[in-house]
C-alpha atoms as a PDB file:
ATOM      1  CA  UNK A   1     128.354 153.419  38.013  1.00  0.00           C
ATOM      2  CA  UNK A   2     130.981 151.837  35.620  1.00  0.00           C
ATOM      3  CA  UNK A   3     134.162 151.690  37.359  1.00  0.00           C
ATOM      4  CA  UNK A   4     136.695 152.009  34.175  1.00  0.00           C
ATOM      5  CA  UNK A   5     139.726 150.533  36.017  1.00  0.00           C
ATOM      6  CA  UNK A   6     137.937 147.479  36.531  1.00  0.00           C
ATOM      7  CA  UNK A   7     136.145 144.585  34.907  1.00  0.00           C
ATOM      8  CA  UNK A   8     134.093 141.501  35.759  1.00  0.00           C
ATOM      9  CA  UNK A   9     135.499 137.925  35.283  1.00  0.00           C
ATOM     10  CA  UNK A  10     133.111 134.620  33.984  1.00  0.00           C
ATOM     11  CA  UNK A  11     132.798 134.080  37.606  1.00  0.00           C
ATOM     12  CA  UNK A  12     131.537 137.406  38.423  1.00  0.00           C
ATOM     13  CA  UNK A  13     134.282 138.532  41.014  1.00  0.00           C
ATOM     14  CA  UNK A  14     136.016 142.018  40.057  1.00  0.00           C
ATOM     15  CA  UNK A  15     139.654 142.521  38.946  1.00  0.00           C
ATOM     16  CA  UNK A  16     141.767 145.140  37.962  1.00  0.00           C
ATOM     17  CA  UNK A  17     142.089 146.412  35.004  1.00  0.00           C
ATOM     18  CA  UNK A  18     144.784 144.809  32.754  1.00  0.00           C
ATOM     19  CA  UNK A  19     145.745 141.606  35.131  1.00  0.00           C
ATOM     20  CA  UNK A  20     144.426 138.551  35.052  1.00  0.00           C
ATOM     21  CA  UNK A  21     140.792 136.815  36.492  1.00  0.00           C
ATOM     22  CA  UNK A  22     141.073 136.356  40.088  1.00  0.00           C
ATOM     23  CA  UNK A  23     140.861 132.637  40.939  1.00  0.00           C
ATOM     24  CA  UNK A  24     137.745 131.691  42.538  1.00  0.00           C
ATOM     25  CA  UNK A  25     137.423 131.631  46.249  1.00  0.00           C
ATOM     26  CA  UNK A  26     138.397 128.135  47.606  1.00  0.00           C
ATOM     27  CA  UNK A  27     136.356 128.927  51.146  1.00  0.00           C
ATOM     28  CA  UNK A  28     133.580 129.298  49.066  1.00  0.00           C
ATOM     29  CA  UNK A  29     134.127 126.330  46.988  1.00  0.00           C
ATOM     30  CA  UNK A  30     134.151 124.132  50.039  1.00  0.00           C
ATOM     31  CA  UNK A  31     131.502 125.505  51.559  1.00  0.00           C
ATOM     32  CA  UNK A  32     129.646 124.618  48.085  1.00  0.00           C
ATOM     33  CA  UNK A  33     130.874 120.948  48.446  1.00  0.00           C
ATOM     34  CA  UNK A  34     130.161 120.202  51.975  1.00  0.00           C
ATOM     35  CA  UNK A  35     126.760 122.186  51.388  1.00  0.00           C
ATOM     36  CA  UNK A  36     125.794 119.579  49.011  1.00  0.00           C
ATOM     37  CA  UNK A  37     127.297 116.836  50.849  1.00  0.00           C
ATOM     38  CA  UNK A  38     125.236 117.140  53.925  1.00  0.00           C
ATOM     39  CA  UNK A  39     121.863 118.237  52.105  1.00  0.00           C
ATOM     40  CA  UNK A  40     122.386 114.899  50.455  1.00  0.00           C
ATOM     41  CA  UNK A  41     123.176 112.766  53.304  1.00  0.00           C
ATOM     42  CA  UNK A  42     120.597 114.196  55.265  1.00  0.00           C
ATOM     43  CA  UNK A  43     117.916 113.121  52.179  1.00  0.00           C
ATOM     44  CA  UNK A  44     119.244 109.789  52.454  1.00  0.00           C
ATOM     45  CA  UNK A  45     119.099 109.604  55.924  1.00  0.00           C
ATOM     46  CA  UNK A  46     115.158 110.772  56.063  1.00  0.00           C
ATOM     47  CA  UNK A  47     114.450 109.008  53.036  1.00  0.00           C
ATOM     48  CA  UNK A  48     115.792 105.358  54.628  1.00  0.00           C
ATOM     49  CA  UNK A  49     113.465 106.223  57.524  1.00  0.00           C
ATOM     50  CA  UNK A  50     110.259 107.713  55.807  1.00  0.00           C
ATOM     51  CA  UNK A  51     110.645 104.741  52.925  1.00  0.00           C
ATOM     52  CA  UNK A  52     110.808 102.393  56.370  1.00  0.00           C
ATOM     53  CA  UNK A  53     107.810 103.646  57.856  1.00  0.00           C
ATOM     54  CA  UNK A  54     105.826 103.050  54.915  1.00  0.00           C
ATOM     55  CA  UNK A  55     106.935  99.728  53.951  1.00  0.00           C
ATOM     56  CA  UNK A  56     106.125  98.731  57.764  1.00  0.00           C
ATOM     57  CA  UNK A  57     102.616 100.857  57.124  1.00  0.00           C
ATOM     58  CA  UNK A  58     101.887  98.993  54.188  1.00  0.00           C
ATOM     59  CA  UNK A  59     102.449  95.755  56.152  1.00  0.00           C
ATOM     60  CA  UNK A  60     100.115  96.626  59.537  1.00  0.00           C
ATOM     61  CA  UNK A  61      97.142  97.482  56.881  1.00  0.00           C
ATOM     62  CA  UNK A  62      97.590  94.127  55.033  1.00  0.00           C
ATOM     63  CA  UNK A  63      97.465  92.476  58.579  1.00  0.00           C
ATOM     64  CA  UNK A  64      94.115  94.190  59.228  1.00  0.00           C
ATOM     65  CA  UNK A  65      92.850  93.953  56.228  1.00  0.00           C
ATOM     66  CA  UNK A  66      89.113  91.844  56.698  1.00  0.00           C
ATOM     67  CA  UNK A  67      89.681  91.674  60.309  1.00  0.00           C
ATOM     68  CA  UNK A  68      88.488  95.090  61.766  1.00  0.00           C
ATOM     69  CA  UNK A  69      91.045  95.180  64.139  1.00  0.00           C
ATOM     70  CA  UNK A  70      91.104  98.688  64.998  1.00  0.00           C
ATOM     71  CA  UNK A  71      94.738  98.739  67.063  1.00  0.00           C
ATOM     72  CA  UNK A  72      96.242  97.554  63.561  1.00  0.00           C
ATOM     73  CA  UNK A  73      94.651 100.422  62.131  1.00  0.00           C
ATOM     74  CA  UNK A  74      96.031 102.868  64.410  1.00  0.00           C
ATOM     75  CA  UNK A  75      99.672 101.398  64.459  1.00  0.00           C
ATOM     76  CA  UNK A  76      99.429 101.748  60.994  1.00  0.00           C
ATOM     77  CA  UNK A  77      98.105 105.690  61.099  1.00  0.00           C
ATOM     78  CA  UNK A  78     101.289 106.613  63.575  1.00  0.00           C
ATOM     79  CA  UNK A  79     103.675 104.838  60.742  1.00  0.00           C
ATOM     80  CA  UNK A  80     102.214 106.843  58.445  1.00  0.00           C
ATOM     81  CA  UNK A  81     102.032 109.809  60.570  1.00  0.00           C
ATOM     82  CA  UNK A  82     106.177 109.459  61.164  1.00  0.00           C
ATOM     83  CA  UNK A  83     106.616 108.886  57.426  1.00  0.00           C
ATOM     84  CA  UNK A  84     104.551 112.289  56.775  1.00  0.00           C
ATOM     85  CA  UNK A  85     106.995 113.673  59.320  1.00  0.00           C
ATOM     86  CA  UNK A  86     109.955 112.716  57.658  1.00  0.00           C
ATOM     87  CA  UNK A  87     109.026 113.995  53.792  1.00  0.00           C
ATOM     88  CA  UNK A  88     107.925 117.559  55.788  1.00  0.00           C
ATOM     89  CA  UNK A  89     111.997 117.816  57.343  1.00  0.00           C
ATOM     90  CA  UNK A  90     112.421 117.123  53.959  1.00  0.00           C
ATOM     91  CA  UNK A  91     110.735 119.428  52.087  1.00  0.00           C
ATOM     92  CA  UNK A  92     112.081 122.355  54.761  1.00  0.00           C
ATOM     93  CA  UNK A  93     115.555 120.928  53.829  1.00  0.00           C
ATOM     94  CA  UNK A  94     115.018 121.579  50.040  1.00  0.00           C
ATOM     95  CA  UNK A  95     113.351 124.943  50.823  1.00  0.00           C
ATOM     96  CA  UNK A  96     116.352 126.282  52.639  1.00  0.00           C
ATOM     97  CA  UNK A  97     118.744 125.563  49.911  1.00  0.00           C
ATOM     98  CA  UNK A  98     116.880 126.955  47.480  1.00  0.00           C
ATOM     99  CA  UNK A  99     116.294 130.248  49.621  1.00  0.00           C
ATOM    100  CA  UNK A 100     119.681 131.267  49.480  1.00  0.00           C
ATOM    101  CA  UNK A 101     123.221 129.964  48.440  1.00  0.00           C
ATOM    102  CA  UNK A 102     124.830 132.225  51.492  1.00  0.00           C
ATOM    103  CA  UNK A 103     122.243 130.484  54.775  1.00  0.00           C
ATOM    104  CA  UNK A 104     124.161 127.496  55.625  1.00  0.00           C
ATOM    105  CA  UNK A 105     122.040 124.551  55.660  1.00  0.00           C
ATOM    106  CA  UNK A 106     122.685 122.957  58.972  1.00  0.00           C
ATOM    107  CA  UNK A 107     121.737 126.473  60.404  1.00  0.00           C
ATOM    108  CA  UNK A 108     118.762 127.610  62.537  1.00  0.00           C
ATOM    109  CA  UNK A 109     116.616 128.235  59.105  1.00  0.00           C
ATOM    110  CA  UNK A 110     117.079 124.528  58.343  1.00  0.00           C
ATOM    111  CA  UNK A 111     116.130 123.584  61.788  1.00  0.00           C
ATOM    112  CA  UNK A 112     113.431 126.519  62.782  1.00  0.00           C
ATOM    113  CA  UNK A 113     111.603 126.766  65.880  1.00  0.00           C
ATOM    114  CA  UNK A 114     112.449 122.638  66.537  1.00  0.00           C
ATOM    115  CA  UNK A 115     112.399 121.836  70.339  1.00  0.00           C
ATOM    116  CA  UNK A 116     115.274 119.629  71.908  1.00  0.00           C
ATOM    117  CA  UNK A 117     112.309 117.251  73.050  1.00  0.00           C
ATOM    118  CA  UNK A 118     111.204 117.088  69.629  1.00  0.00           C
ATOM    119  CA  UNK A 119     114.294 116.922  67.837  1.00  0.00           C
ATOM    120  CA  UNK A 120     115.373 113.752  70.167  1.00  0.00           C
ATOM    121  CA  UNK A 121     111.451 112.144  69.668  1.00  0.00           C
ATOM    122  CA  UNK A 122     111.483 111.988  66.051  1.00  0.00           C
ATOM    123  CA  UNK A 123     115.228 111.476  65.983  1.00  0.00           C
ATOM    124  CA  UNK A 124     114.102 108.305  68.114  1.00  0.00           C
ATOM    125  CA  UNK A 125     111.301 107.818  65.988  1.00  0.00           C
ATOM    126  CA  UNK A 126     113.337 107.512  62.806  1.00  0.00           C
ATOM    127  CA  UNK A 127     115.356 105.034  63.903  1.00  0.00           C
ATOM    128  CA  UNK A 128     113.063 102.642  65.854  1.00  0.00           C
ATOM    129  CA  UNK A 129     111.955  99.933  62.885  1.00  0.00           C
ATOM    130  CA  UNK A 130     115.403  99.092  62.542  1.00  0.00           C
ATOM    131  CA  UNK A 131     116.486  99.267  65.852  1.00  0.00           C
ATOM    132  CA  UNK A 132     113.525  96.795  66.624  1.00  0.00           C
ATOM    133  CA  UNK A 133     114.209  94.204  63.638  1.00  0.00           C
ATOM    134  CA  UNK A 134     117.713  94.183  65.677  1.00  0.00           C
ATOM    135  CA  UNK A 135     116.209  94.108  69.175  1.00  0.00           C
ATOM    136  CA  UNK A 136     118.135  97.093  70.338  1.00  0.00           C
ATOM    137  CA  UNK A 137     116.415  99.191  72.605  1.00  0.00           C
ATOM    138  CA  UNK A 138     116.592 103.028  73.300  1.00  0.00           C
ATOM    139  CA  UNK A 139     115.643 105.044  76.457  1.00  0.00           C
ATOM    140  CA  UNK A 140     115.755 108.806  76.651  1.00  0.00           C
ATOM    141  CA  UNK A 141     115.710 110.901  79.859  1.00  0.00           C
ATOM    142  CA  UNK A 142     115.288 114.723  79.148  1.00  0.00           C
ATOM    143  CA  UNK A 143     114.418 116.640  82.291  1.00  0.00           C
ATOM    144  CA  UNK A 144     110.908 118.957  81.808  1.00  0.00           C
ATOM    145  CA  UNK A 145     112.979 121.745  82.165  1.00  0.00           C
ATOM    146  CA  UNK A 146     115.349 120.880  78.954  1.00  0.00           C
ATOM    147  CA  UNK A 147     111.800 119.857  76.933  1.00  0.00           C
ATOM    148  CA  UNK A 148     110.945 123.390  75.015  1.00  0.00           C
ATOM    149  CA  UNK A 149     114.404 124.497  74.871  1.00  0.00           C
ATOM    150  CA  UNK A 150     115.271 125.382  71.589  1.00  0.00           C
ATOM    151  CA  UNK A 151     118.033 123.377  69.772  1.00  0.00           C
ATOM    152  CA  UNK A 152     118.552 124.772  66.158  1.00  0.00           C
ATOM    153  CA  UNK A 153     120.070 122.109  63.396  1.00  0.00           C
ATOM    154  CA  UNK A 154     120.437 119.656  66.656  1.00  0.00           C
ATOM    155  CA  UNK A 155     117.775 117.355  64.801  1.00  0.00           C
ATOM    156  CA  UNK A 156     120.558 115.936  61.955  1.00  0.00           C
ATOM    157  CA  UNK A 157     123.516 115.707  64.372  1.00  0.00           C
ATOM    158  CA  UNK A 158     121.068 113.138  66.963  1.00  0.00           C
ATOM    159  CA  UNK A 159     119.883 111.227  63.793  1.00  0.00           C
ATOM    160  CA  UNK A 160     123.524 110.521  62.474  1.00  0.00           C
ATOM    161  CA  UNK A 161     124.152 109.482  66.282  1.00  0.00           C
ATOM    162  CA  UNK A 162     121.375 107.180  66.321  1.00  0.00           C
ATOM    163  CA  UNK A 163     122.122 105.739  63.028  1.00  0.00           C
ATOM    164  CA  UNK A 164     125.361 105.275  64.419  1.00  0.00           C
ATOM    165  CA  UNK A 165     124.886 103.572  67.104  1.00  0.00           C
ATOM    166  CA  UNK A 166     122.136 101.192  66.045  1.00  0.00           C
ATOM    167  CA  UNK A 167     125.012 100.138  63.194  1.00  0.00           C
ATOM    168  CA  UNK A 168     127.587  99.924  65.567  1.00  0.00           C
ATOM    169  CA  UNK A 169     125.862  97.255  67.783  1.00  0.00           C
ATOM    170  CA  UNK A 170     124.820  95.192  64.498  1.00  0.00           C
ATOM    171  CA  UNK A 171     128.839  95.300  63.879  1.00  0.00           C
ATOM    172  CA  UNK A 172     129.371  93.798  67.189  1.00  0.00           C
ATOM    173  CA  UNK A 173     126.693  91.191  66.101  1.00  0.00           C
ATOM    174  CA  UNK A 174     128.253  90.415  63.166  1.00  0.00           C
ATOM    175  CA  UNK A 175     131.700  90.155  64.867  1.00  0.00           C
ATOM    176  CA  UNK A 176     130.475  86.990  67.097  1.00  0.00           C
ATOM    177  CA  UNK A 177     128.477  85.106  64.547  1.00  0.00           C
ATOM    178  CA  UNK A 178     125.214  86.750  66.119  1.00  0.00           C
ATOM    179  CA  UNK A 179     122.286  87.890  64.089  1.00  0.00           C
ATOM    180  CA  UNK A 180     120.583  89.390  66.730  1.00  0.00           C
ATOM    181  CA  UNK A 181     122.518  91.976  68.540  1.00  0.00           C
ATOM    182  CA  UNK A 182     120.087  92.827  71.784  1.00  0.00           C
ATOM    183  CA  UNK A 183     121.520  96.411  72.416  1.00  0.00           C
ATOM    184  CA  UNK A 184     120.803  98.894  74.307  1.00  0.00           C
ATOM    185  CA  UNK A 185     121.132 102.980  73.348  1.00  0.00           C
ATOM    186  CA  UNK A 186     120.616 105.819  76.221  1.00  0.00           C
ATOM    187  CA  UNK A 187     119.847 109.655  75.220  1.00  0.00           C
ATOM    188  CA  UNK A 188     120.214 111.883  78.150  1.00  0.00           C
ATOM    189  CA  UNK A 189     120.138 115.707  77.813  1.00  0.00           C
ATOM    190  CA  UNK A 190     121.043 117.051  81.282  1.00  0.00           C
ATOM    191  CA  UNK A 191     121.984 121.132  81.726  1.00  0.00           C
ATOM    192  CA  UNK A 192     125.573 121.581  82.920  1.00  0.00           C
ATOM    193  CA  UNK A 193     128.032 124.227  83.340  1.00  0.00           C
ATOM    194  CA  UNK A 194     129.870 125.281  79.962  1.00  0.00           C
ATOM    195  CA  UNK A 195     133.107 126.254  79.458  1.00  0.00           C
ATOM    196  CA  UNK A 196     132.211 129.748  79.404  1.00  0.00           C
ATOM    197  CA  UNK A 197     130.955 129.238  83.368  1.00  0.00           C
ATOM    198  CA  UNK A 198     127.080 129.767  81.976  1.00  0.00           C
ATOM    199  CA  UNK A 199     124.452 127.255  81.366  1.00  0.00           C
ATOM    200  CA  UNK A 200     124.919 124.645  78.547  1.00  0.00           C
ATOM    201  CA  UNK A 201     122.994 121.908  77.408  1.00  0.00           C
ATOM    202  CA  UNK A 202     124.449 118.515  77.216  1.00  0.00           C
ATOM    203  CA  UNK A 203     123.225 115.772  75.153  1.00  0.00           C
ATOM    204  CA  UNK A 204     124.770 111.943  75.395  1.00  0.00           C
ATOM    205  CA  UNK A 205     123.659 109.537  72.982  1.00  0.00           C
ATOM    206  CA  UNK A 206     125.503 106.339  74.546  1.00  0.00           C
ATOM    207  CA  UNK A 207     125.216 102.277  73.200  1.00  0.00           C
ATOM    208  CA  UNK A 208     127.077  99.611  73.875  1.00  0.00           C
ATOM    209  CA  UNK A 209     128.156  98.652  70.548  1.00  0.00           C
ATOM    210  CA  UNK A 210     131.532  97.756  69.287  1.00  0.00           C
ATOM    211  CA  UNK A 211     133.074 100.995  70.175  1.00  0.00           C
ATOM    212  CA  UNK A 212     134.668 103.949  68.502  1.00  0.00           C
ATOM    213  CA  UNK A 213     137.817 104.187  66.048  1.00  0.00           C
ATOM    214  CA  UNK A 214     140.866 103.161  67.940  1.00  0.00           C
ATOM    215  CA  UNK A 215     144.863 104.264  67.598  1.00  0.00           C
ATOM    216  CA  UNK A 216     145.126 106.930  65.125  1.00  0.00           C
ATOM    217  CA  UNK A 217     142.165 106.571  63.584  1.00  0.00           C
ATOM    218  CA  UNK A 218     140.287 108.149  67.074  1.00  0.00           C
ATOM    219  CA  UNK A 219     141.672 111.604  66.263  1.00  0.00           C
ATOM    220  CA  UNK A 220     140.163 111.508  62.373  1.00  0.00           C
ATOM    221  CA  UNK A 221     136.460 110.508  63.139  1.00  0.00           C
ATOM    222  CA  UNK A 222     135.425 114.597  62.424  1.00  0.00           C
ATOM    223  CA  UNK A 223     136.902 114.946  59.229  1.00  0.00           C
ATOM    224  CA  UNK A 224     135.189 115.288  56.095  1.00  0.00           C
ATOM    225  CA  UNK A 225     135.451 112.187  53.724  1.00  0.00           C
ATOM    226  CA  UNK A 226     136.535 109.932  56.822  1.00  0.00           C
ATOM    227  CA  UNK A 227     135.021 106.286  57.232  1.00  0.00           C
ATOM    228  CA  UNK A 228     135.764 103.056  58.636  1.00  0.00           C
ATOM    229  CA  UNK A 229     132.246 102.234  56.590  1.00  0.00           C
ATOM    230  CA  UNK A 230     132.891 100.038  53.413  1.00  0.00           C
ATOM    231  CA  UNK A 231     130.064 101.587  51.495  1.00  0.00           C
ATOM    232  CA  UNK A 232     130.206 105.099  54.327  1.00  0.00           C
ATOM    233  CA  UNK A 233     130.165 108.747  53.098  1.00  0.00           C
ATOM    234  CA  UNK A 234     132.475 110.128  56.361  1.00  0.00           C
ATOM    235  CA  UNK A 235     130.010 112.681  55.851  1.00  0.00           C
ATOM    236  CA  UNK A 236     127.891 112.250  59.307  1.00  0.00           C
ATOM    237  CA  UNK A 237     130.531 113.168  62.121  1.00  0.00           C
ATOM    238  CA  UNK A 238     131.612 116.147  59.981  1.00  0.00           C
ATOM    239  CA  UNK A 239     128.135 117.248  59.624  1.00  0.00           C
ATOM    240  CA  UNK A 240     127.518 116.570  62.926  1.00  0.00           C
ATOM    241  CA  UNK A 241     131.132 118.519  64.259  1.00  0.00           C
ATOM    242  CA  UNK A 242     129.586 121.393  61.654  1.00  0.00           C
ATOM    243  CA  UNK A 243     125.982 122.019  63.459  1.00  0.00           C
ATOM    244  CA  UNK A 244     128.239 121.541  67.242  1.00  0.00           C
ATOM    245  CA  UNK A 245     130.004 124.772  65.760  1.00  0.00           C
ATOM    246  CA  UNK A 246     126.947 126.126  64.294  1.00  0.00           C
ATOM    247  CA  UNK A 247     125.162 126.096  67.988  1.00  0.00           C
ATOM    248  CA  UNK A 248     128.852 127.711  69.709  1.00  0.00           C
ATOM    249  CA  UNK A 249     129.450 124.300  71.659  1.00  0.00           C
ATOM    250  CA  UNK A 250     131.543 121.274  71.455  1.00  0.00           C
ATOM    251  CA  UNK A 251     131.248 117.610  70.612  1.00  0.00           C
ATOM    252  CA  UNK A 252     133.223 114.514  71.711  1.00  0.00           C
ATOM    253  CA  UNK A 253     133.066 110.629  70.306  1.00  0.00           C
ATOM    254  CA  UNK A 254     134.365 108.547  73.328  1.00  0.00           C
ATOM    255  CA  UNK A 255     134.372 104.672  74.240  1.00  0.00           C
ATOM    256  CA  UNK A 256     132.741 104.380  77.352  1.00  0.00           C
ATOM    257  CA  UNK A 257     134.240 102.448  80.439  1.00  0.00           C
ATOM    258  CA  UNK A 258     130.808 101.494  82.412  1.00  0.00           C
ATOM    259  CA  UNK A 259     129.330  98.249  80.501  1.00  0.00           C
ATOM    260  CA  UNK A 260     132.040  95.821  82.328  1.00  0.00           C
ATOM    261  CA  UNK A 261     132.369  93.824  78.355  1.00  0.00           C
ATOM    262  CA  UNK A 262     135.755  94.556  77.178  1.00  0.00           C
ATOM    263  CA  UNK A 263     134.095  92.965  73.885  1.00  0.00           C
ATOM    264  CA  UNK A 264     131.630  95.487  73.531  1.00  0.00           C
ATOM    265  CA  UNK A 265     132.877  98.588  74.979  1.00  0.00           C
ATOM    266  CA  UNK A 266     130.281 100.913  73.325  1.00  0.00           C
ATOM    267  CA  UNK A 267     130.465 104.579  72.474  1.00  0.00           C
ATOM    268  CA  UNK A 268     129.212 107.944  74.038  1.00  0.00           C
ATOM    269  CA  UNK A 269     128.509 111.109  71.767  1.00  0.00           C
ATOM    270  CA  UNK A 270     128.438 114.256  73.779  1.00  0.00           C
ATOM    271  CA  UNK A 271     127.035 117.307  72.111  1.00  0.00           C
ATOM    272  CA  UNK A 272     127.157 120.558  74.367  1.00  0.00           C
ATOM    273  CA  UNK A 273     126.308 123.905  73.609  1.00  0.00           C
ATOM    274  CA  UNK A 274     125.012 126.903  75.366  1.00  0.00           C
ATOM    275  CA  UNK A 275     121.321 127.559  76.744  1.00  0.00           C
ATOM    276  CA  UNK A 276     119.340 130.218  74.352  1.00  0.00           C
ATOM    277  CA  UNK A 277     119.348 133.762  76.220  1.00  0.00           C
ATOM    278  CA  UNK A 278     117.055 136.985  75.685  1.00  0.00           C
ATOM    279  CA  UNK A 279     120.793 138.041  74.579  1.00  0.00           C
ATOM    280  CA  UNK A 280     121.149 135.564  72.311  1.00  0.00           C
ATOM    281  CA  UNK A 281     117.876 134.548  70.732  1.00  0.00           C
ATOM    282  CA  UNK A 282     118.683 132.901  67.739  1.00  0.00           C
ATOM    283  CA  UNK A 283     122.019 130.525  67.630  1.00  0.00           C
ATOM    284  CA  UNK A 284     124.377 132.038  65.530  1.00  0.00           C
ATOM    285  CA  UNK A 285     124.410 135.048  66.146  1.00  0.00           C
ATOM    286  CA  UNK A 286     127.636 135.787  67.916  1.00  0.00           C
ATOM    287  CA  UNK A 287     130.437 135.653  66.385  1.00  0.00           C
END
């Protein structure tokens, strides 16, 4: 029914009669822009690693070409296979923004039915053809019990970490004259004891790279827009902060104190959140 005391503004928001158009809703607006912002640094992401993949595909299959060798063949089958991978994540990404403007992208639709195991193996995946070309190495230790557990929009948040990490050790290359960094980057999901005395998971990605943000810059590395990068989008952490929220738990960017090279002090990302329950079967849910 017609409410005659009212009337609808260009934006579509309701005012009273007689006073002026509400402004639009700033919380919305932001939302909007840091919507946008991660679907497009998560494209960029997947694209660097699918375009990768294929470029390194394209290579094994000229190396077997007129040789039958068959182990060329199948390297070149799991690039492809990885690259296939990546443009699927993709398409789901584009399919839950166009869904709906209210489901946050980073959320559980955007990340459905994905396995901690498998978020961390293509996470790993992703990243491995320039980790190699670097000679960085990563090992992951996820216990059989942490394998199936589900992990929501986890997937983005380990890719950013990976990313990095793998950039962080190039940087310590770079900083003595060294074009071949030799790093090393651990993933280790363990199951701990939250905050709220339940079960949480717990995932480190650690590296021993050149280290986080010192001095005041340490307290900024979650905010939107924030970048030590000289061509960076200080996008990643943010998004990364946003799906730690998303999934009810916590996340910390730390130097680490165990690789005995004051030079290279390295980094450790902890992402915690709690274990799915019957009571809570989808993350975000509670409020």
């Amino acid at each position: 029914m017609h409410r005659p005391d009212a009337h609808r503004n260009d934006r579509g928001r309701t005012s009273p009669a007689g006073k002026k158009n509400l402004p639009p809703d700033p919380t919305r607006a932001d939302r909007s822009v840091q919507e946008v912002a991660f679907l497009a640094h998560e494209l960029s992401n997947l694209l660097d690693g699918t375009l990768r993949w294929m470029s390194l595909a394209v290579r094994t299959l000229d190396q077997a070409r007129g040789k039958g060798i068959d182990e060329n063949l199948d390297q070149a089958q799991r690039q492809i296979n990885s690259a296939a991978a990546g443009m699927t994540r993709m398409s789901e990404l584009v399919d839950a923004a166009l869904r709906s403007a209210t489901v946050s992208i980073g959320s559980a639709l955007a990340g459905k039915g994905v396995t901690l195991g498998e978020a961390i193996r293509h996470a790993v995946e992703v990243v491995s053809p320039d980790a190699r070309d670097l000679g960085v190495s990563i090992g992951v230790t996820t216990p059989a019990a942490l394998e199936d557990a589900r992990c929501g929009p986890l997937y983005a948040a380990l890719l950013n970490a990976l990313r990095n990490s793998v950039e962080s050790i190039n940087d310590y290359a770079m900083s003595v004259g060294s074009v071949f960094p030799a790093g090393r980057i651990e993933i280790e999901a363990t199951s701990e004891f939250g905050p709220d005395g339940g079960r949480w998971i717990a995932v480190y990605v650690k590296d021993n790279g050149i280290g986080p943000p010192r001095g005041s810059d340490a307290a900024r590395v979650f905010d939107f827009g924030f970048t030590t990068k000289a061509s960076g989008s200080g996008v990643g952490l943010s998004l990364a902060q946003s799906i730690a929220r998303e999934l009810k738990g916590t996340i910390q960017l730390l130097p680490r104190f165990d690789t005995g090279d004051p030079k290279r002090p390295g980094a450790v990302l902890r992402i915690a959140f709690p274990e799915q329950t019957e009571e809570n079967r989808e993350f975000g849910e509670r409020e």
